[in-house]
Protein backbone atom coordinates (compact mmCIF):
# COMPACT_ATOMS: atom_id res chain seq x y z
CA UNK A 1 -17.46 3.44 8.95
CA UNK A 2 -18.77 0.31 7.94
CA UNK A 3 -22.19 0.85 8.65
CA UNK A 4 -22.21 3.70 6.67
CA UNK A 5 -20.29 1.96 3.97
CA UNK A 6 -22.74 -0.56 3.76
CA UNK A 7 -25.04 2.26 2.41
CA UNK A 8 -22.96 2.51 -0.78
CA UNK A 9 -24.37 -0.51 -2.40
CA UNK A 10 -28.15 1.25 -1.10
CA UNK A 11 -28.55 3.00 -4.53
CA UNK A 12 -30.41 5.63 -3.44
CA UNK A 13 -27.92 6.61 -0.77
CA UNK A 14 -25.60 9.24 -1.66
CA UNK A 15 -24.13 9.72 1.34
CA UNK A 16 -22.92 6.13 0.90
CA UNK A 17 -20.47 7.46 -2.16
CA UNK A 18 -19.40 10.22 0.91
CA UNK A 19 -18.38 7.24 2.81
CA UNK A 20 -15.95 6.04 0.16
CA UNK A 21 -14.07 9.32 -0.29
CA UNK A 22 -13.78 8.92 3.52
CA UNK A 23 -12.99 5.43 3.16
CA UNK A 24 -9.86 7.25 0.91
CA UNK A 25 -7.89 8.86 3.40
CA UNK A 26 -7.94 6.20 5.44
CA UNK A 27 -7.25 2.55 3.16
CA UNK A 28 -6.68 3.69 -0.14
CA UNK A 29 -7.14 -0.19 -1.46
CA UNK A 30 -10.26 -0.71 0.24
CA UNK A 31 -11.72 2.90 -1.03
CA UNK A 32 -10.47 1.81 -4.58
CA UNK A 33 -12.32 -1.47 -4.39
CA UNK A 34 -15.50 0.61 -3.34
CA UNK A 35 -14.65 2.88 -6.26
CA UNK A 36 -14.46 -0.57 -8.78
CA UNK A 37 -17.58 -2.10 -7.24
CA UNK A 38 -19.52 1.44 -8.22
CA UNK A 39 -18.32 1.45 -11.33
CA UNK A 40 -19.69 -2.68 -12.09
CA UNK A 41 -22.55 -1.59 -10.92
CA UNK A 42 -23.14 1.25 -13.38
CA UNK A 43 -22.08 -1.42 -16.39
CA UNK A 44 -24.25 -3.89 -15.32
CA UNK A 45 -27.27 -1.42 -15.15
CA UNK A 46 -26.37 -0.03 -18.82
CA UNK A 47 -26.69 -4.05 -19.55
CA UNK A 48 -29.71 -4.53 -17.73
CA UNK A 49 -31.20 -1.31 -19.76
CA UNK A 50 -29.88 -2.96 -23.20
CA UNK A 51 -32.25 -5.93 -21.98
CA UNK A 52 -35.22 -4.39 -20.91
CA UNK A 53 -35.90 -2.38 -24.27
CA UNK A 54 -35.67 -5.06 -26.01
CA UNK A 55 -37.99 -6.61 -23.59
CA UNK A 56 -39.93 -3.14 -24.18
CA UNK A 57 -40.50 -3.61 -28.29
CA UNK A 58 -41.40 -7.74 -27.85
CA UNK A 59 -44.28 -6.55 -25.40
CA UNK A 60 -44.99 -3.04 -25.72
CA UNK A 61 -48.94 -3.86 -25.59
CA UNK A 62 -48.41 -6.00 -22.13
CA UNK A 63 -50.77 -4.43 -20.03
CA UNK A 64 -47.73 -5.52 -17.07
CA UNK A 65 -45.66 -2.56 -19.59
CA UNK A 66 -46.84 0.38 -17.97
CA UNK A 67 -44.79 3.61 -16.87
CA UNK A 68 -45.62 2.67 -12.93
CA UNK A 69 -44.16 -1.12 -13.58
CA UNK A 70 -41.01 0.67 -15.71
CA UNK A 71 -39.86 3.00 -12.65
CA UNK A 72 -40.20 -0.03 -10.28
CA UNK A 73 -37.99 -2.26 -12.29
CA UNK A 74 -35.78 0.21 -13.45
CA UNK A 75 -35.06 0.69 -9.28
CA UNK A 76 -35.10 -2.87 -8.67
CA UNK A 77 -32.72 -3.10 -11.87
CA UNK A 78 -30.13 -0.47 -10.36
CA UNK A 79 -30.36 -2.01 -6.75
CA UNK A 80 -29.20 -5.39 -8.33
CA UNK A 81 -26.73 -3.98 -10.37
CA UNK A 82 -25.04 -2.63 -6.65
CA UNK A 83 -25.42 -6.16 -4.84
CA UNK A 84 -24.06 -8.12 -7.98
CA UNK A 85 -21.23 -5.99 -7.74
CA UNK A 86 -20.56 -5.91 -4.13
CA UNK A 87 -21.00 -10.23 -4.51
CA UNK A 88 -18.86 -10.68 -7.72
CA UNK A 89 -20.30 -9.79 -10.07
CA UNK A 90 -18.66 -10.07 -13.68
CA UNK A 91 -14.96 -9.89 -12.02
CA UNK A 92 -15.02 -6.33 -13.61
CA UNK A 93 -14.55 -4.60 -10.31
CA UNK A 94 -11.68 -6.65 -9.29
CA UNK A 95 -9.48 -6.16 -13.13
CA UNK A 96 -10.20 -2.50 -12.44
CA UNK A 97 -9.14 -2.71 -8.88
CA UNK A 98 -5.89 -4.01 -9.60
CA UNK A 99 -5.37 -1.37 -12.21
CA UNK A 100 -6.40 1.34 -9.69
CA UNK A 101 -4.05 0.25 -7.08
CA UNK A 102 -1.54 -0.02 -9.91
CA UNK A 103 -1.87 3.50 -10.25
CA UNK A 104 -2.24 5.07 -7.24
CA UNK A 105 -1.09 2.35 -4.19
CA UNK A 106 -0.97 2.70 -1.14
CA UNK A 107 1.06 5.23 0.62
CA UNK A 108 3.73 2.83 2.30
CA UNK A 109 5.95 3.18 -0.69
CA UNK A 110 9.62 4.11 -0.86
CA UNK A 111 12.00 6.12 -3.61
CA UNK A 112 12.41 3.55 -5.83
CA UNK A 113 15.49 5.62 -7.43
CA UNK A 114 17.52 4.94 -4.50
CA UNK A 115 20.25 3.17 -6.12
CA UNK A 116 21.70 1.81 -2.54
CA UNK A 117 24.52 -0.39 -1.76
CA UNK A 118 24.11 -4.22 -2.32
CA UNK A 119 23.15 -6.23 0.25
CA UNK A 120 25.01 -9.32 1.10
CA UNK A 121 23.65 -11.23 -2.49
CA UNK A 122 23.48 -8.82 -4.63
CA UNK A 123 20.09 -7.19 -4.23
CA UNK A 124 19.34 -3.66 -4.22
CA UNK A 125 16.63 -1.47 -2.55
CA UNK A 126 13.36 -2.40 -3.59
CA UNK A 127 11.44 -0.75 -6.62
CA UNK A 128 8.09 0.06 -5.89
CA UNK A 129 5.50 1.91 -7.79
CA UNK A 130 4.71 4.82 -6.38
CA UNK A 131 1.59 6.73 -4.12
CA UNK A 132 -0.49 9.35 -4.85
CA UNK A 133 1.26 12.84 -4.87
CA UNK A 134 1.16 14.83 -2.03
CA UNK A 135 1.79 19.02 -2.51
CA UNK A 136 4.29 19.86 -0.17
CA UNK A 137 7.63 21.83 -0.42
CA UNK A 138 9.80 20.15 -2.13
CA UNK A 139 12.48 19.87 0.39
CA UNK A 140 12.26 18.64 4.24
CA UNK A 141 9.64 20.63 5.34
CA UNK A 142 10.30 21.06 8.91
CA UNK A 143 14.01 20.57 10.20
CA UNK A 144 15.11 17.09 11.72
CA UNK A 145 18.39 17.45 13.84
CA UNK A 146 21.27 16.09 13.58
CA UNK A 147 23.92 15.02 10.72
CA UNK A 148 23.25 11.61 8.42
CA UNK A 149 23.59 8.56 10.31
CA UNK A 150 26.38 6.33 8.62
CA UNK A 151 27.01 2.73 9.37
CA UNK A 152 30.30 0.74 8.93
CA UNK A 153 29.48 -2.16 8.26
CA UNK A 154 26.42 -4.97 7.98
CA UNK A 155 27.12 -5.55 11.65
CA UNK A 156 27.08 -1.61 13.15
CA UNK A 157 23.46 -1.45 10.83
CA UNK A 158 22.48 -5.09 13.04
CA UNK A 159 23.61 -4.00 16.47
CA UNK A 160 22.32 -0.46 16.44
CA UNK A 161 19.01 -1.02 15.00
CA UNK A 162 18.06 -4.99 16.63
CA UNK A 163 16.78 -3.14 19.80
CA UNK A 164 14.56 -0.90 18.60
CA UNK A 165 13.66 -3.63 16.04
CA UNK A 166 12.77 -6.16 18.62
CA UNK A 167 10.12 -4.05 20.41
CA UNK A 168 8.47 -3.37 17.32
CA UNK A 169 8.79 -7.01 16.18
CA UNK A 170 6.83 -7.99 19.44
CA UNK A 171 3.74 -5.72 19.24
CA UNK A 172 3.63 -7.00 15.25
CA UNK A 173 4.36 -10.49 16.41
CA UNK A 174 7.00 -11.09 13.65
CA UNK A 175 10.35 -11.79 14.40
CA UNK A 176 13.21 -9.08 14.81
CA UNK A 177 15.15 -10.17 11.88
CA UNK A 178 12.87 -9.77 9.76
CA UNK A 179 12.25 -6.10 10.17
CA UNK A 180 15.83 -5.40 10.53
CA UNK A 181 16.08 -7.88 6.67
CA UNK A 182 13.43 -5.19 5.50
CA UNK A 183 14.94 -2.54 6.12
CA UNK A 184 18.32 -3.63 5.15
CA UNK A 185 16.66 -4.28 1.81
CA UNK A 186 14.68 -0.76 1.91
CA UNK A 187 18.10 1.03 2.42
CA UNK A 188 20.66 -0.72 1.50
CA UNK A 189 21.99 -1.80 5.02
CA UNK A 190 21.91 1.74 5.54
CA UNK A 191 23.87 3.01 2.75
CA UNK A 192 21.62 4.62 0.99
CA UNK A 193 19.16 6.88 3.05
CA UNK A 194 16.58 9.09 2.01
CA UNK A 195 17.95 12.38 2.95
CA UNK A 196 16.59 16.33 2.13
CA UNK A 197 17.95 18.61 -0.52
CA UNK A 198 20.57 19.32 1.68
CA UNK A 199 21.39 16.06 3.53
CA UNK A 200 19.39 16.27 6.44
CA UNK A 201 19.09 12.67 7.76
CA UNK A 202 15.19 11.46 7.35
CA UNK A 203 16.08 8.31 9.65
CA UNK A 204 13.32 6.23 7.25
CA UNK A 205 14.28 2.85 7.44
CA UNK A 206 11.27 1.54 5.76
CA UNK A 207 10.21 4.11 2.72
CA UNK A 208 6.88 5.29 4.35
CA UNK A 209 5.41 7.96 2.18
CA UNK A 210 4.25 11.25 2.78
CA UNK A 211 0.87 11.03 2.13
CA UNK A 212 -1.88 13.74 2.94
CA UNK A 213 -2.45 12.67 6.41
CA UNK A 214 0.97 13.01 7.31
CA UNK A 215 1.83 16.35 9.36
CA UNK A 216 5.46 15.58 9.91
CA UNK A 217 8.36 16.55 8.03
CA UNK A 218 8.73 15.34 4.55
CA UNK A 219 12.12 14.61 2.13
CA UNK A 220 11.49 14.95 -0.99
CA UNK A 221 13.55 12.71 -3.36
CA UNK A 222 14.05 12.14 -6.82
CA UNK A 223 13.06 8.34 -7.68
CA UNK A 224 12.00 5.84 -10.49
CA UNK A 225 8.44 4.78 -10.70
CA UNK A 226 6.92 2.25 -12.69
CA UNK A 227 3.64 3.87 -14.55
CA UNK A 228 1.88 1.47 -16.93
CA UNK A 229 4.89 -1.05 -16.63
CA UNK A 230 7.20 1.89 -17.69
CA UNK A 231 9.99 3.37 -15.43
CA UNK A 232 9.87 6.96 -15.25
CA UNK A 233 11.94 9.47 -12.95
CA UNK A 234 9.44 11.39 -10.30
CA UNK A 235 9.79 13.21 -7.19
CA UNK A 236 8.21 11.97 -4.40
CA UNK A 237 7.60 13.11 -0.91
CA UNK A 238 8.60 10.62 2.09
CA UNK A 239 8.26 10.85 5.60
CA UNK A 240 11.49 12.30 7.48
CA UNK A 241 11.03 11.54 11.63
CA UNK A 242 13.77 12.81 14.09
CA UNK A 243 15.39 8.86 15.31
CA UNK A 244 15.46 5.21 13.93
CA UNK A 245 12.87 5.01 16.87
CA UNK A 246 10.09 7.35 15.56
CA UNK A 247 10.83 5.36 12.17
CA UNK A 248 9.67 2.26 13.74
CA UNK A 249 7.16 3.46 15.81
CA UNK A 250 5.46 4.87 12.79
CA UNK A 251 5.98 1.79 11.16
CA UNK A 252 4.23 -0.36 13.45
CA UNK A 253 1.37 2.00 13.36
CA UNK A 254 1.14 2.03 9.36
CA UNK A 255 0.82 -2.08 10.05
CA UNK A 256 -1.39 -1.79 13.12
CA UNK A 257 -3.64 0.56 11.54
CA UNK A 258 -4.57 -0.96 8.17
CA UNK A 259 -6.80 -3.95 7.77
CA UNK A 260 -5.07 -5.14 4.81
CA UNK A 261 -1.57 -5.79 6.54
CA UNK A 262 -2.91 -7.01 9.65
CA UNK A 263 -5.07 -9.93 7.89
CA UNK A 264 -2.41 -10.48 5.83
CA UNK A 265 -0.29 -11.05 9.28
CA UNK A 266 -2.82 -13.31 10.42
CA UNK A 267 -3.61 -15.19 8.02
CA UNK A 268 -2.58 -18.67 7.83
CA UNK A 269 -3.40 -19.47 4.20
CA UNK A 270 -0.73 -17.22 3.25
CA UNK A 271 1.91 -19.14 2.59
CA UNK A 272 5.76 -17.83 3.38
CA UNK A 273 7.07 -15.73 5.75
CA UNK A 274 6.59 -11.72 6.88
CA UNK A 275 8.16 -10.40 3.36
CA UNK A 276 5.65 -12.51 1.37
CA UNK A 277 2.85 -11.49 3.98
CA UNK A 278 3.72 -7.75 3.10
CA UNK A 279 3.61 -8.44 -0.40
CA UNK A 280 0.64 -10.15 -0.26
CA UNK A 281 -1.04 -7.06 1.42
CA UNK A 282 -0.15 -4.74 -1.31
CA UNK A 283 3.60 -3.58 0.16
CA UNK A 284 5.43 -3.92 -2.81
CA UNK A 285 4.29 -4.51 -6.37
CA UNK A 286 7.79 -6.54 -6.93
CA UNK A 287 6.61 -10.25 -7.37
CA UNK A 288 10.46 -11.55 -5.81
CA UNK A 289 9.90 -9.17 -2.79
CA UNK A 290 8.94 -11.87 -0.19
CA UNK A 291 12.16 -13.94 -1.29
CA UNK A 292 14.55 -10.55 -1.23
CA UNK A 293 13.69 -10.55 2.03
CA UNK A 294 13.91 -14.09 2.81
CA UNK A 295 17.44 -14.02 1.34
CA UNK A 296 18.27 -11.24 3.56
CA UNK A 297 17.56 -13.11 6.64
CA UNK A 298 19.62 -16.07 5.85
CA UNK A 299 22.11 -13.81 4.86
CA UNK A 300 25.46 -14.64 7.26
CA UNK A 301 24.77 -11.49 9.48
CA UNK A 302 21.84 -11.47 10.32
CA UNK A 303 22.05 -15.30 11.38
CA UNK A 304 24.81 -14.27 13.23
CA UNK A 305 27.68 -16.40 11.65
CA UNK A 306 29.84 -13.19 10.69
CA UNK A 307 30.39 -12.40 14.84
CA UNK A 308 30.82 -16.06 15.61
CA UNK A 309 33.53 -15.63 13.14
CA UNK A 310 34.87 -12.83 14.82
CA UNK A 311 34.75 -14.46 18.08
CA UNK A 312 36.30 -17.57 17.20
């Protein structure tokens, strides 16, 4: 894909603009910033145009003025309108990216009208703009068994999900609490599930949308979504899977699978822990996300002081 991507800033390659739309089912942020670096390009050519006509009337008896020496330099004009863009360029491409992505972001998203249960300070679920719309029935599309998982307390949503959270925490290389500190966030310690229209459990612990490559069932879900910095109420599609195990599974392969997330893992200049990683990468548009989470691990259950309590 990259090879072929590098043909998009070739401007007389338009299979390299096929590439992108490509590039769009797979990374929606990196497609965007294709999309951005296209569009520079075109304003910096209109620019370059602007220049040469008026380079056109101060020499139009230059015998160097001729129609061969115009098509030349109008291709070497559009071919460095494409690399300035691709290196830079004006920092156009990168105000329109954000504005894209502010639009249509990525697909791991969550109903941001799920009004859950407080976690232990005070937060509630996060509220995230929301993905691209995907046209499917507007109800769980294929049946997922069994009635709406319910947890007691704090503790029952800790001890029945750490397993399956520590597995997935190991091939991410993050620690356990921190998924479990996400999704506590994402659902209100469980409280507060995404269910169907008529209560059928989803089991998504970690808002995962329902995008177009998704062939799984799908809840749909009445939510809140910021548009233009305005909250608005939507319905949105999200992915429904048939345990808490299949949730994380799918989770760790929305991570594994996008470039974004797993630089943003990696990367040591990145300052904070796996919340702020996330929200570096493009997870949530909510600027206190990283610290929501952070407050969630230090939150007494999670560092285990409420069942040393008990115990004592």
């Amino acid at each position: 894909m990259s090879a072929t991507l590098s043909n998009a800033s070739v401007f007389t390659d338009v299979n390299g603009l096929n590439a992108i739309r490509q590039l769009g089912r797979e990374d929606t942020s990196q497609a965007m910033r294709q999309v951005a670096e296209q569009f520079e390009s075109m304003f910096l050519n209109m620019m370059l145009k602007g220049m040469r006509a008026g380079e056109d009337a101060l020499f139009k008896d230059n015998f160097l003025n001729s129609n061969e020496m115009k098509f030349h330099r109008e291709n070497l004009d559009s071919q460095l309108s494409l690399h300035m863009a691709s290196t830079g360029g004006v920092g156009l491409s990168d105000a329109l990216h954000r504005q894209l992505m502010a639009r249509y972001p990525d697909e791991v998203k969550r109903p941001a009208a799920q009004e859950a249960a407080p976690v232990s300070d005070g937060i509630n679920p996060q509220r995230r703009v929301s993905g691209r719309p995907d046209y499917r029935p507007a109800s769980l599309s294929q049946p997922v068994s069994g009635a709406q998982p319910v947890f007691e307390t704090q503790q029952d949503f800790v001890d029945t999900l750490m397993p399956m959270a520590e597995k997935a925490a190991a091939r991410l290389g993050v620690e356990p609490q921190a998924l479990i500190a996400q999704a506590a966030l994402e659902t209100g310690w469980g409280k507060k599930m995404i269910t169907g229209d008529r209560g059928e459990p989803s089991h998504n612990l970690f808002g995962i949308k329902a995008g177009a490559s998704w062939q799984g069932p799908a809840a749909s879900v009445s939510t809140l979504e910021f548009r233009d910095g305005v909250m608005q109420r939507e319905r949105a599609l999200f992915r429904a899977y048939e345990s808490f195990e299949d949730s994380f599974e799918d989770y760790v392969q929305v991570l594994s699978s996008q470039s974004r997330y797993q630089q943003a893992l990696a990367d040591p200049a990145i300052s904070g822990g796996f919340g702020h990683r996330l929200q570096h990468a493009g997870y949530a548009t909510d600027p206190e996300y990283g610290d929501k989470i952070d407050r969630v691990m230090n939150s007494p259950v999670l560092r285990g002081e409420s069942r040393e309590a008990v115990l004592r």
